[in-house]
C-alpha atoms as a PDB file:
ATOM      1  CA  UNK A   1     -23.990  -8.181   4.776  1.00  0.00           C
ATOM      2  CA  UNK A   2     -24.206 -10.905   7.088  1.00  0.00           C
ATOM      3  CA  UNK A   3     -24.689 -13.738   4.321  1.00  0.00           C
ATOM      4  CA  UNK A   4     -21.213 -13.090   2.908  1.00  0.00           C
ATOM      5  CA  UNK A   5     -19.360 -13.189   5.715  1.00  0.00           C
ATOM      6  CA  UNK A   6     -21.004 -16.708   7.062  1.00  0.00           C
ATOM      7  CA  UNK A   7     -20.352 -18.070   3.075  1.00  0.00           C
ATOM      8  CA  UNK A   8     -16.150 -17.058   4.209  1.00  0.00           C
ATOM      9  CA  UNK A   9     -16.637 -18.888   7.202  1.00  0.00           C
ATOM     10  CA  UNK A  10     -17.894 -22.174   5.736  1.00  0.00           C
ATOM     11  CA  UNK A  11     -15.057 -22.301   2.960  1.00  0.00           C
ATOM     12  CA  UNK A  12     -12.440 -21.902   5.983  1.00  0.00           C
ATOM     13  CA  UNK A  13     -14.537 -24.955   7.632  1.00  0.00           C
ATOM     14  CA  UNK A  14     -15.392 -26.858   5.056  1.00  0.00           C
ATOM     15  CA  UNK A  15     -11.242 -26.697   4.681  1.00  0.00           C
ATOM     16  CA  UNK A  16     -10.622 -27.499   8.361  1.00  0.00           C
ATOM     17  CA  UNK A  17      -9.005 -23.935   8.766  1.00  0.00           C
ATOM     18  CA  UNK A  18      -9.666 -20.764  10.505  1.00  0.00           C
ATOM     19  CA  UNK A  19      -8.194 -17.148  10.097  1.00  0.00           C
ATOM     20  CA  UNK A  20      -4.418 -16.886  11.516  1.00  0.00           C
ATOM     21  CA  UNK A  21      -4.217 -13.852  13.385  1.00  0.00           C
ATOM     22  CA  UNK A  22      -0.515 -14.020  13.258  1.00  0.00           C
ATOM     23  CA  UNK A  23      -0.733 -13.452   9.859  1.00  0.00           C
ATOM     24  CA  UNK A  24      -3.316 -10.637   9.863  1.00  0.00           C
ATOM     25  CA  UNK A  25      -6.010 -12.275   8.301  1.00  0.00           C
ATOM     26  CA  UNK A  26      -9.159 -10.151   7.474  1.00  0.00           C
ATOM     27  CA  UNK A  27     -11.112 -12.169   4.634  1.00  0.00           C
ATOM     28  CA  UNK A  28     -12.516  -9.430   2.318  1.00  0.00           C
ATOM     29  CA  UNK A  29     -16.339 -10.872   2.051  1.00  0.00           C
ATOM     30  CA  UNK A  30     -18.552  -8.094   0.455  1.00  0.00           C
ATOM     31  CA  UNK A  31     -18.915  -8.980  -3.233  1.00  0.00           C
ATOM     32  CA  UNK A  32     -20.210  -5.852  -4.448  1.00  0.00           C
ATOM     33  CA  UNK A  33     -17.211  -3.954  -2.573  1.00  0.00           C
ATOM     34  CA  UNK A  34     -14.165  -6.673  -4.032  1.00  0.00           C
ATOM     35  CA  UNK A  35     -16.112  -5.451  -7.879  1.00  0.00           C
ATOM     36  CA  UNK A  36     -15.668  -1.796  -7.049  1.00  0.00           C
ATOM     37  CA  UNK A  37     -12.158  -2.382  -5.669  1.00  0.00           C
ATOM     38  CA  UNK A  38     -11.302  -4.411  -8.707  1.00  0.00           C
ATOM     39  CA  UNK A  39     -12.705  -2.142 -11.037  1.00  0.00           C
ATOM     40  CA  UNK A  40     -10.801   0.456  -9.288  1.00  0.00           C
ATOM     41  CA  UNK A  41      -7.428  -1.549 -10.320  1.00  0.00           C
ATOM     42  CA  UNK A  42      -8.063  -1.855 -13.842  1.00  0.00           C
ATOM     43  CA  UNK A  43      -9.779   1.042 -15.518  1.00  0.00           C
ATOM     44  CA  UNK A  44      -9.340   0.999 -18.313  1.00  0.00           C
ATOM     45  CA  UNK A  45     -10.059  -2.437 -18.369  1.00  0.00           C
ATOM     46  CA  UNK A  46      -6.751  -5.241 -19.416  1.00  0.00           C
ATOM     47  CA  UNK A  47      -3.295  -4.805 -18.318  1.00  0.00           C
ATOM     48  CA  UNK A  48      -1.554  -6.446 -15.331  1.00  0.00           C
ATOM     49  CA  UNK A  49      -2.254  -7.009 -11.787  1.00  0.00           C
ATOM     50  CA  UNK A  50      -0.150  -8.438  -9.022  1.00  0.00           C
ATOM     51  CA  UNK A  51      -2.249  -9.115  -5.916  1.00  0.00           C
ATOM     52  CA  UNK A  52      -0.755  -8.998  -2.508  1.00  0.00           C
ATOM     53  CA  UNK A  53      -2.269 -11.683   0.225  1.00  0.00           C
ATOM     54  CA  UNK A  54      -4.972 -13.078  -2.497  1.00  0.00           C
ATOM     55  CA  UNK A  55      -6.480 -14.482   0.321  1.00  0.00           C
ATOM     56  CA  UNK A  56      -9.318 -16.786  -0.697  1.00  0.00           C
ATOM     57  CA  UNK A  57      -9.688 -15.153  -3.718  1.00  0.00           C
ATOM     58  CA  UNK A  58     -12.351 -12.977  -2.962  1.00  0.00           C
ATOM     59  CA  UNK A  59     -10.537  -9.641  -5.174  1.00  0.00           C
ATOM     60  CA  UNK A  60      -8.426 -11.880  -7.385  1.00  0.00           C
ATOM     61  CA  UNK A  61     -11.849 -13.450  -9.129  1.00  0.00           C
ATOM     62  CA  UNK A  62     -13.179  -9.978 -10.302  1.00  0.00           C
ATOM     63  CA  UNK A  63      -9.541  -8.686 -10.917  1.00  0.00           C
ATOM     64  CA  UNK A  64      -9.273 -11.180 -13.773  1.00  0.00           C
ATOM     65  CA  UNK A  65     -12.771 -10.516 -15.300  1.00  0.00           C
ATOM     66  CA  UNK A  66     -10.753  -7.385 -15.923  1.00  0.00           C
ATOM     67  CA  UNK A  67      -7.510  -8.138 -16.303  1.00  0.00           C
ATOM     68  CA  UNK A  68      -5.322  -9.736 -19.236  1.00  0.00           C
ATOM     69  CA  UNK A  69      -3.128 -11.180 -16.592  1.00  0.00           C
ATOM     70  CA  UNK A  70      -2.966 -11.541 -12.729  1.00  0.00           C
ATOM     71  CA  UNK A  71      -0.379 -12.799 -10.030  1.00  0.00           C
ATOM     72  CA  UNK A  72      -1.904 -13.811  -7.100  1.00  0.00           C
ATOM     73  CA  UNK A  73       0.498 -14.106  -4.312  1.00  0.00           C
ATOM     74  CA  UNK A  74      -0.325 -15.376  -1.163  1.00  0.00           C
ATOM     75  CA  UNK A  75       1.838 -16.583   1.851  1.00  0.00           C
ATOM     76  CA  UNK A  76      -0.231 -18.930   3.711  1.00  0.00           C
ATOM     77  CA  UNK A  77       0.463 -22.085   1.955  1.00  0.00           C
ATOM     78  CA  UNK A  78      -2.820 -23.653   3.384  1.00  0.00           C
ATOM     79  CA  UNK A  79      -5.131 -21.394   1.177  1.00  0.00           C
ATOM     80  CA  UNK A  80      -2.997 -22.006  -1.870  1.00  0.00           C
ATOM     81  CA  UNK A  81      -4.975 -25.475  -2.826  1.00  0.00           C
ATOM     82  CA  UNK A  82      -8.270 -23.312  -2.303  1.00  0.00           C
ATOM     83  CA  UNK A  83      -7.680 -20.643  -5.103  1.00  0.00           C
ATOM     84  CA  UNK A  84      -6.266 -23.184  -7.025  1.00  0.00           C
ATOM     85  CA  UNK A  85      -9.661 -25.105  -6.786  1.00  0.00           C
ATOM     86  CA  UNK A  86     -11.754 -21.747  -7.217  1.00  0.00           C
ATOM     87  CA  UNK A  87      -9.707 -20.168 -10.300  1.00  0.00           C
ATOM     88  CA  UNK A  88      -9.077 -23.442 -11.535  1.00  0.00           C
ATOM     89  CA  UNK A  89      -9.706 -22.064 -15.505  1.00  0.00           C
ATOM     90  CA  UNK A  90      -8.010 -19.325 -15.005  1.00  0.00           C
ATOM     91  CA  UNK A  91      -4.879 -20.553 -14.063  1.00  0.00           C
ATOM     92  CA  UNK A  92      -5.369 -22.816 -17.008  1.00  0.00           C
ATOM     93  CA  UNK A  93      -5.919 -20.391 -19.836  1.00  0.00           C
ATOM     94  CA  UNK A  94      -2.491 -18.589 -18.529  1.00  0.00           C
ATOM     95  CA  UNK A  95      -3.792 -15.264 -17.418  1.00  0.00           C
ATOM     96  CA  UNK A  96      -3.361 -16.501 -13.527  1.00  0.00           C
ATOM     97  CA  UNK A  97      -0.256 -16.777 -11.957  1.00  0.00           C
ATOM     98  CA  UNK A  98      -0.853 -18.124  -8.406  1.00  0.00           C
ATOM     99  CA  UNK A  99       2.572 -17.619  -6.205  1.00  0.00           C
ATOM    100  CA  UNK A 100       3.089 -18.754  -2.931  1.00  0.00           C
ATOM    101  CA  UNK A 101       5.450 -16.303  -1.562  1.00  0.00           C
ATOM    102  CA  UNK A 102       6.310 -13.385   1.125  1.00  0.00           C
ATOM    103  CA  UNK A 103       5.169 -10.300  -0.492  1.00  0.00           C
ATOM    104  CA  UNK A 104       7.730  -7.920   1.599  1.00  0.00           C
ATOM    105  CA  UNK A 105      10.851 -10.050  -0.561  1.00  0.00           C
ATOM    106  CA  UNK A 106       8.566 -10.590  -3.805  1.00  0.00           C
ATOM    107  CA  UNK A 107      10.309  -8.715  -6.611  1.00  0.00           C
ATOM    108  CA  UNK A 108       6.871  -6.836  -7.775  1.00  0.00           C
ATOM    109  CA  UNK A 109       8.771  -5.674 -11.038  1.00  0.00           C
ATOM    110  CA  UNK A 110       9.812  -8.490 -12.525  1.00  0.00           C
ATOM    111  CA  UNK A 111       6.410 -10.402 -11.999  1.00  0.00           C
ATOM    112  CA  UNK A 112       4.782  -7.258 -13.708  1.00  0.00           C
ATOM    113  CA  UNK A 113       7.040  -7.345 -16.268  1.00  0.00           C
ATOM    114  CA  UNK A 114       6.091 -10.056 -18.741  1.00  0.00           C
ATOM    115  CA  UNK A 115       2.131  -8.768 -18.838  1.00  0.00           C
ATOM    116  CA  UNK A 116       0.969  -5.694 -20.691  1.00  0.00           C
ATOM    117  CA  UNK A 117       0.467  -2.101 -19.198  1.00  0.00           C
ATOM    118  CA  UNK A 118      -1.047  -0.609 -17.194  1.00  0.00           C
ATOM    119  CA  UNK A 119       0.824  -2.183 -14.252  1.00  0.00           C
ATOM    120  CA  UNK A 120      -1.095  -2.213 -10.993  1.00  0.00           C
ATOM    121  CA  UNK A 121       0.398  -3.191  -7.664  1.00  0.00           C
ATOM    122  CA  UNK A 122      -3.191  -4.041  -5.673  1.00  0.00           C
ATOM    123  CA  UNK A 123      -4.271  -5.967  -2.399  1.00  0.00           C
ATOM    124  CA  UNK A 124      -6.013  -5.897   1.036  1.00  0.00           C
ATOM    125  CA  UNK A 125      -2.895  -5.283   3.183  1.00  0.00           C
ATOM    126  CA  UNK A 126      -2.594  -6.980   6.464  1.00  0.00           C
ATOM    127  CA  UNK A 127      -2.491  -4.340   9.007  1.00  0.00           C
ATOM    128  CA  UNK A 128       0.634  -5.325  10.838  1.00  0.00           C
ATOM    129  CA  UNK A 129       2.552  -5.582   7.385  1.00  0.00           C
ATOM    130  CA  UNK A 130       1.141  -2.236   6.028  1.00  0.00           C
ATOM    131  CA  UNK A 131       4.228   0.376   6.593  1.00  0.00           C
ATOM    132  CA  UNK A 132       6.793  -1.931   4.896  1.00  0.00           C
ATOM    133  CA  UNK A 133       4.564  -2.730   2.188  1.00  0.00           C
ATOM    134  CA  UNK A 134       3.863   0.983   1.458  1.00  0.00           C
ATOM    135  CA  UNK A 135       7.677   1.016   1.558  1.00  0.00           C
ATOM    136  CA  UNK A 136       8.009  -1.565  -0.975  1.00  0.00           C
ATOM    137  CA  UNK A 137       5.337   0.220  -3.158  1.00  0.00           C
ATOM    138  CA  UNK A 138       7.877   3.556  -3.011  1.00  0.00           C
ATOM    139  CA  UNK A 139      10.840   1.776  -4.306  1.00  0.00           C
ATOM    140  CA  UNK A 140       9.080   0.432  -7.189  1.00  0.00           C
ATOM    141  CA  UNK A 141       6.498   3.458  -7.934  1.00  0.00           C
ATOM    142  CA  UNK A 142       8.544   4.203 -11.410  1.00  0.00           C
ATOM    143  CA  UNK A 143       7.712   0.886 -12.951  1.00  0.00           C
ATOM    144  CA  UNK A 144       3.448   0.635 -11.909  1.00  0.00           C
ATOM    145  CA  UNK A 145       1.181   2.662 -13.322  1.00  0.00           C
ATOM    146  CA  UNK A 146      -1.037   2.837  -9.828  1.00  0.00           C
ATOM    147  CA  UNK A 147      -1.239   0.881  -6.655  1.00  0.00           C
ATOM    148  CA  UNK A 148      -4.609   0.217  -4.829  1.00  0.00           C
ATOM    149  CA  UNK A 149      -4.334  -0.868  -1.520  1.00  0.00           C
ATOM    150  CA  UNK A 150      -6.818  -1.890   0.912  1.00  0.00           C
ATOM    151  CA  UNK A 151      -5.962  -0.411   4.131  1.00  0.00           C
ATOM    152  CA  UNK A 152      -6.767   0.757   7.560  1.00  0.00           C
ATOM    153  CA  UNK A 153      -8.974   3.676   7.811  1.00  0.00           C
ATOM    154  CA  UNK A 154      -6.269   5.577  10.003  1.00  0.00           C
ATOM    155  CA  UNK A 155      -3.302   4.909   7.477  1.00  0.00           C
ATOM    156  CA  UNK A 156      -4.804   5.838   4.721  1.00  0.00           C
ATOM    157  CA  UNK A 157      -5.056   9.225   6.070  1.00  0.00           C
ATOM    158  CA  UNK A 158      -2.043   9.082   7.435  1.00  0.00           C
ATOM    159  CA  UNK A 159      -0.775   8.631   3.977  1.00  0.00           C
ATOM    160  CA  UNK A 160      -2.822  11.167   2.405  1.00  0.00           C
ATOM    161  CA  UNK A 161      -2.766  13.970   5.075  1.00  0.00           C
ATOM    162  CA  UNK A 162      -1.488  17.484   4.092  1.00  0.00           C
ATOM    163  CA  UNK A 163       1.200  19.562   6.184  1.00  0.00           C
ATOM    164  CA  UNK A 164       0.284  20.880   9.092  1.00  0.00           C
ATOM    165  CA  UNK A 165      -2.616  18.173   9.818  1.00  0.00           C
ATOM    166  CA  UNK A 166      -2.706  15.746  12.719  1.00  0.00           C
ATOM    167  CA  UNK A 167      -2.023  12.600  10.772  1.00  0.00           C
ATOM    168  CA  UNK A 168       0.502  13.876   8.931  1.00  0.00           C
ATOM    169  CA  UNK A 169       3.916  12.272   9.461  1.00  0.00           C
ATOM    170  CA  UNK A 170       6.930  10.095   7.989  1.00  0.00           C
ATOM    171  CA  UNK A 171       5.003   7.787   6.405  1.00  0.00           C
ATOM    172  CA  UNK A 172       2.733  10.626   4.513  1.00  0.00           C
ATOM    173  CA  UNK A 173       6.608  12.487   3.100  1.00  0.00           C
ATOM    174  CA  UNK A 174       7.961   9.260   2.191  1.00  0.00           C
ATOM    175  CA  UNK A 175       4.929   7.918   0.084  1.00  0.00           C
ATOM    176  CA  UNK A 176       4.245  11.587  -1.263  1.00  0.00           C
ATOM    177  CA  UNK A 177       7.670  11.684  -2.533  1.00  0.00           C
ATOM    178  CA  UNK A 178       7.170   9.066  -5.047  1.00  0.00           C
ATOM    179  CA  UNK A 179       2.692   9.078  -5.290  1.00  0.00           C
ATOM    180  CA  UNK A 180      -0.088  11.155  -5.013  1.00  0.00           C
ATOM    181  CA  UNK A 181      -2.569   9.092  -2.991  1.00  0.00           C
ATOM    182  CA  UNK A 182      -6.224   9.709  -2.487  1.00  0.00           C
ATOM    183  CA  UNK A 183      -9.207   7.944  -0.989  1.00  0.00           C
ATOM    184  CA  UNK A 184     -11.059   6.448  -2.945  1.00  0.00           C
ATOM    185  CA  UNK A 185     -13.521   4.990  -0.203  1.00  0.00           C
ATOM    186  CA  UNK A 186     -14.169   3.619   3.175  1.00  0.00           C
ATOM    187  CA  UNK A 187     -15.255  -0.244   4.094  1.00  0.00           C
ATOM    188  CA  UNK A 188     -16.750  -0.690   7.293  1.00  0.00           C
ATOM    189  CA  UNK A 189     -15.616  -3.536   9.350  1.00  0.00           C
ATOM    190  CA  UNK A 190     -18.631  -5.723   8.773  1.00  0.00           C
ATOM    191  CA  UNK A 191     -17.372  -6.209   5.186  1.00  0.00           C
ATOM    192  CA  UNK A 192     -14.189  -8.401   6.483  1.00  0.00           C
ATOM    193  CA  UNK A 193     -14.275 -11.927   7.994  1.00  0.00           C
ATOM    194  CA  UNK A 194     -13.132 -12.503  11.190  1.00  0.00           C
ATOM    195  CA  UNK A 195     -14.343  -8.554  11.554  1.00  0.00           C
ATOM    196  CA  UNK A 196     -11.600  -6.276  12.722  1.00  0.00           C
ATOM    197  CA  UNK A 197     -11.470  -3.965  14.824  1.00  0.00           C
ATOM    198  CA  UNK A 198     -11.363  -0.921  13.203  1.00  0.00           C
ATOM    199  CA  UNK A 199     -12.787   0.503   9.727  1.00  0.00           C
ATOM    200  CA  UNK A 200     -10.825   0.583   6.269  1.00  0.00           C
ATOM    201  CA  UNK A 201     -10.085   2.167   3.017  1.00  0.00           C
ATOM    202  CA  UNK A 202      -9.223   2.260  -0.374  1.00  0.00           C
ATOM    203  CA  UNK A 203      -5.871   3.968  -0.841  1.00  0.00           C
ATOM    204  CA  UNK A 204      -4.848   4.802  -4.581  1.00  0.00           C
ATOM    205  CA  UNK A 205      -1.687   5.880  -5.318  1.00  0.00           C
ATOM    206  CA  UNK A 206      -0.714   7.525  -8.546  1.00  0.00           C
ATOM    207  CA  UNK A 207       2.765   7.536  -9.058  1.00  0.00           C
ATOM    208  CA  UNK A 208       4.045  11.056  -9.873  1.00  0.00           C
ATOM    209  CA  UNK A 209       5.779  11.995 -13.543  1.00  0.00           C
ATOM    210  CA  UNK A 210       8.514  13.023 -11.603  1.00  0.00           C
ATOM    211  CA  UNK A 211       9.514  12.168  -7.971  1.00  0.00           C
ATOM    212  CA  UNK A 212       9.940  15.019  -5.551  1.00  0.00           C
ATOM    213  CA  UNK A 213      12.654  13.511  -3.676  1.00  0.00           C
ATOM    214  CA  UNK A 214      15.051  10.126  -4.146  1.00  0.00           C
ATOM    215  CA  UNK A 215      14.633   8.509  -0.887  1.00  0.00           C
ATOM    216  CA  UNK A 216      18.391   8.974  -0.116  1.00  0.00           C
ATOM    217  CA  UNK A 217      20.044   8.420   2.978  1.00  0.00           C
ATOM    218  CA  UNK A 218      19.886  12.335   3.812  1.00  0.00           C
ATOM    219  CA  UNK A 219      16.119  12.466   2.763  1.00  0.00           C
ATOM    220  CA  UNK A 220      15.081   9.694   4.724  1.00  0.00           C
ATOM    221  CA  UNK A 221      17.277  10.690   7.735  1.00  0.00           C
ATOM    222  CA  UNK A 222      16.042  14.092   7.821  1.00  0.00           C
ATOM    223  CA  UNK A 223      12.419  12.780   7.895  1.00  0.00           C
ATOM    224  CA  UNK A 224      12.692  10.163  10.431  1.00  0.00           C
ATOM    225  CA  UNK A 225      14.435  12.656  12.933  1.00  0.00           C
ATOM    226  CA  UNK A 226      12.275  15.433  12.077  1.00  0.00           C
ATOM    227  CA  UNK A 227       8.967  13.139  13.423  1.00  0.00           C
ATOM    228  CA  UNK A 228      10.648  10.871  15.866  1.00  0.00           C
ATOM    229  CA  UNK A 229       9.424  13.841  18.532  1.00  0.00           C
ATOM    230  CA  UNK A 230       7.069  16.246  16.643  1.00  0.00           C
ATOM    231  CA  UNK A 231       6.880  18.687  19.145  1.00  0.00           C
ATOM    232  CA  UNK A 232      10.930  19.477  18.920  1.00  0.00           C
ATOM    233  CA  UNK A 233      11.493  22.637  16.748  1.00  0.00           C
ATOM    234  CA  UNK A 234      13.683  21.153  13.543  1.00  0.00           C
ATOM    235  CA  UNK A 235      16.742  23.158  15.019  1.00  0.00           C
ATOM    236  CA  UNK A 236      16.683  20.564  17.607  1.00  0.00           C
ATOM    237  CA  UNK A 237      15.649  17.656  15.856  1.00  0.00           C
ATOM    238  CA  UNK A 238      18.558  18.121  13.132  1.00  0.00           C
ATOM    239  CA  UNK A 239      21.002  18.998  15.766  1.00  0.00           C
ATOM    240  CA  UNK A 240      24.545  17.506  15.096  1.00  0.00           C
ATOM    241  CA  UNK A 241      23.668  17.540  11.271  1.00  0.00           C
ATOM    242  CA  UNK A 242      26.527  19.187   9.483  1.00  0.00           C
ATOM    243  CA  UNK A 243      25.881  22.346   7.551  1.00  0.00           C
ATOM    244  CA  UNK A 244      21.875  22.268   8.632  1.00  0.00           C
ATOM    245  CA  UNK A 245      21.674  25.723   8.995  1.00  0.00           C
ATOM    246  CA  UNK A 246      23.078  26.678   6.224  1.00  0.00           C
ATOM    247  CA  UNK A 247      21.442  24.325   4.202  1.00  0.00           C
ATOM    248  CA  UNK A 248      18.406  25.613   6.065  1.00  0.00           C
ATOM    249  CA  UNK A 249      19.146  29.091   4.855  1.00  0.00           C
ATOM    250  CA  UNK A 250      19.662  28.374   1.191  1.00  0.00           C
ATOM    251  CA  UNK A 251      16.540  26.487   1.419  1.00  0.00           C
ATOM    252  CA  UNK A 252      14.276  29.112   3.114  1.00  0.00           C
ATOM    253  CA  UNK A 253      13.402  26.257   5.720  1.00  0.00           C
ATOM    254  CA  UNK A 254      12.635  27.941   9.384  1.00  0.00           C
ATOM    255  CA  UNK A 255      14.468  25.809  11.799  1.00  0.00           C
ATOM    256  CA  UNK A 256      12.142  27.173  14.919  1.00  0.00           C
ATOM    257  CA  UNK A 257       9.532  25.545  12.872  1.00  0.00           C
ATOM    258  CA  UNK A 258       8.599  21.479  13.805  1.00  0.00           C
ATOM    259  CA  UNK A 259       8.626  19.274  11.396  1.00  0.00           C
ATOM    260  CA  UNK A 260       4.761  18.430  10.176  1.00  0.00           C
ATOM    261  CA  UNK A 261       5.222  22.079   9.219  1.00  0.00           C
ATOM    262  CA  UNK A 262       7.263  21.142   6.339  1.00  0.00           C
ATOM    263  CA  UNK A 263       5.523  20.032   2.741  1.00  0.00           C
ATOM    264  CA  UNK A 264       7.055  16.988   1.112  1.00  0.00           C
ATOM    265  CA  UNK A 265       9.440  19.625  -1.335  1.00  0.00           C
ATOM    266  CA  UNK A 266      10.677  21.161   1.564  1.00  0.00           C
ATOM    267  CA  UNK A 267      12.150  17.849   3.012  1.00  0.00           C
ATOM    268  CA  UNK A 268      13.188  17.574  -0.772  1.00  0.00           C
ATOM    269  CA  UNK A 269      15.084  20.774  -0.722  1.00  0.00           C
ATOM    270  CA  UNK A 270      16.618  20.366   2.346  1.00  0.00           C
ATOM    271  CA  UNK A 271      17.815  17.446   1.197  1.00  0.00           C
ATOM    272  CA  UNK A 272      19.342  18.883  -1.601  1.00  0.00           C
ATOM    273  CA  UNK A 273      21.148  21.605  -0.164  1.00  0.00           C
ATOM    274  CA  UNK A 274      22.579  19.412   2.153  1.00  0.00           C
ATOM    275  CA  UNK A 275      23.978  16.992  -0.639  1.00  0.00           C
END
């Protein structure tokens, strides 16, 4: 383990650059973890990728030995000439797209678009950006066939926690709403370069045939209040809403009840009745 991170280092050198902490940077550098996580992305093998933070390249190389066609977006404009350099014939044949943009404004559908199916939304997240990229996965979840994010350990439970756990929360209704996630496995933090502080994982989420809830203005608001203090009883959290207890009545929702007692189609039917 210790080779691969030292071989990250020396590219950043031998480029005169380091990691930028301001923009999360935590170089995947574990070869034989970057194939499984590829392989992950495209089984069965072709179809379309588009990469979030491609980094140095370290997924984007065994995503195309998979892939009929990849977009490799990356923000830092600095590491652009590098996978240029790396993926050189790949870029040339036309199944590389290399894009130097912000992925939180990068319109994920239309770059999938033009490539066959399945669609795959993949990428080792930075951790400060995670939430509103899982956001941006949500609103698009009807036009990929999977996403498969690298993550932090704790999120990706978060995500994937069931009602009534610990972990679960906002983030786990909103993202179930559109995806069932699962964990595929866990990276330690001696696979990354600078290391982090903290362990990861590989999130997959499966986009469901049929959402359980539109991420309306009701839903969401009667999520976000429902968590913003989880140890209020729902009756108190939804206070001022109009026609909550009725709603809450037609919906056989318990309002003495807090809100991680809820499953994702109860926030769905509460929704509902209230609209």
């Amino acid at each position: 383990m210790a080779e691969a991170p030292r071989r990250v280092k020396d590219v950043l050198l031998e480029h005169g650059l380091r990691a930028k902490k301001h923009f999360g940077q935590n170089f995947l550098a574990d070869a034989h973890l970057a194939a499984k996580l590829a392989e992950l992305c495209t089984t069965p093998a072709g179809g379309s990728v588009v990469e979030i933070g491609a980094g140095l390249g370290a997924l984007t190389r065994p995503l195309l030995e998979r892939a009929e066609r990849v977009v490799a977006i990356e923000r830092d404009r600095d590491l652009i000439p590098i996978l240029r350099q790396e993926l050189s014939s790949f870029e040339a044949s036309g199944r590389l797209e290399i894009l130097e943009a912000d992925a939180k404004t990068a319109d994920f559908v239309a770059l999938l678009a033009p490539g066959p199916a399945p669609r795959v939304l993949a990428g080792n997240l930075p951790y400060q950006l995670t939430g509103p990229l899982l956001q941006r996965a949500t609103a698009v979840a009807r036009h990929v066939d999977r996403a498969v994010f690298l993550v932090q350990l704790e999120v990706c439970d978060r995500v994937a926690a069931a009602a009534g756990s610990a972990s679960y929360g906002a983030l786990s209704v909103f993202v179930q709403a559109q995806f069932e996630p699962s964990r595929a496995f866990v990276l330690r933090r001696g696979a990354f370069y600078p290391q982090p502080n903290v362990d990861s994982a590989v999130l997959v989420l499966t986009p469901r045939p049929t959402p359980v809830s539109e991420e309306t203005d009701v839903f969401r608001m009667l999520v976000s209040r429902a968590f913003e203090q989880r140890r209020k009883m729902l009756k108190n959290a939804w206070s001022g809403v109009p026609g909550v207890e009725r709603a809450a009545a037609r919906a056989s929702i318990d309002l003495t009840l807090r809100g991680e007692a809820l499953t994702v189609f109860d926030f769905a039917h509460m929704a509902q009745e209230l609209s």
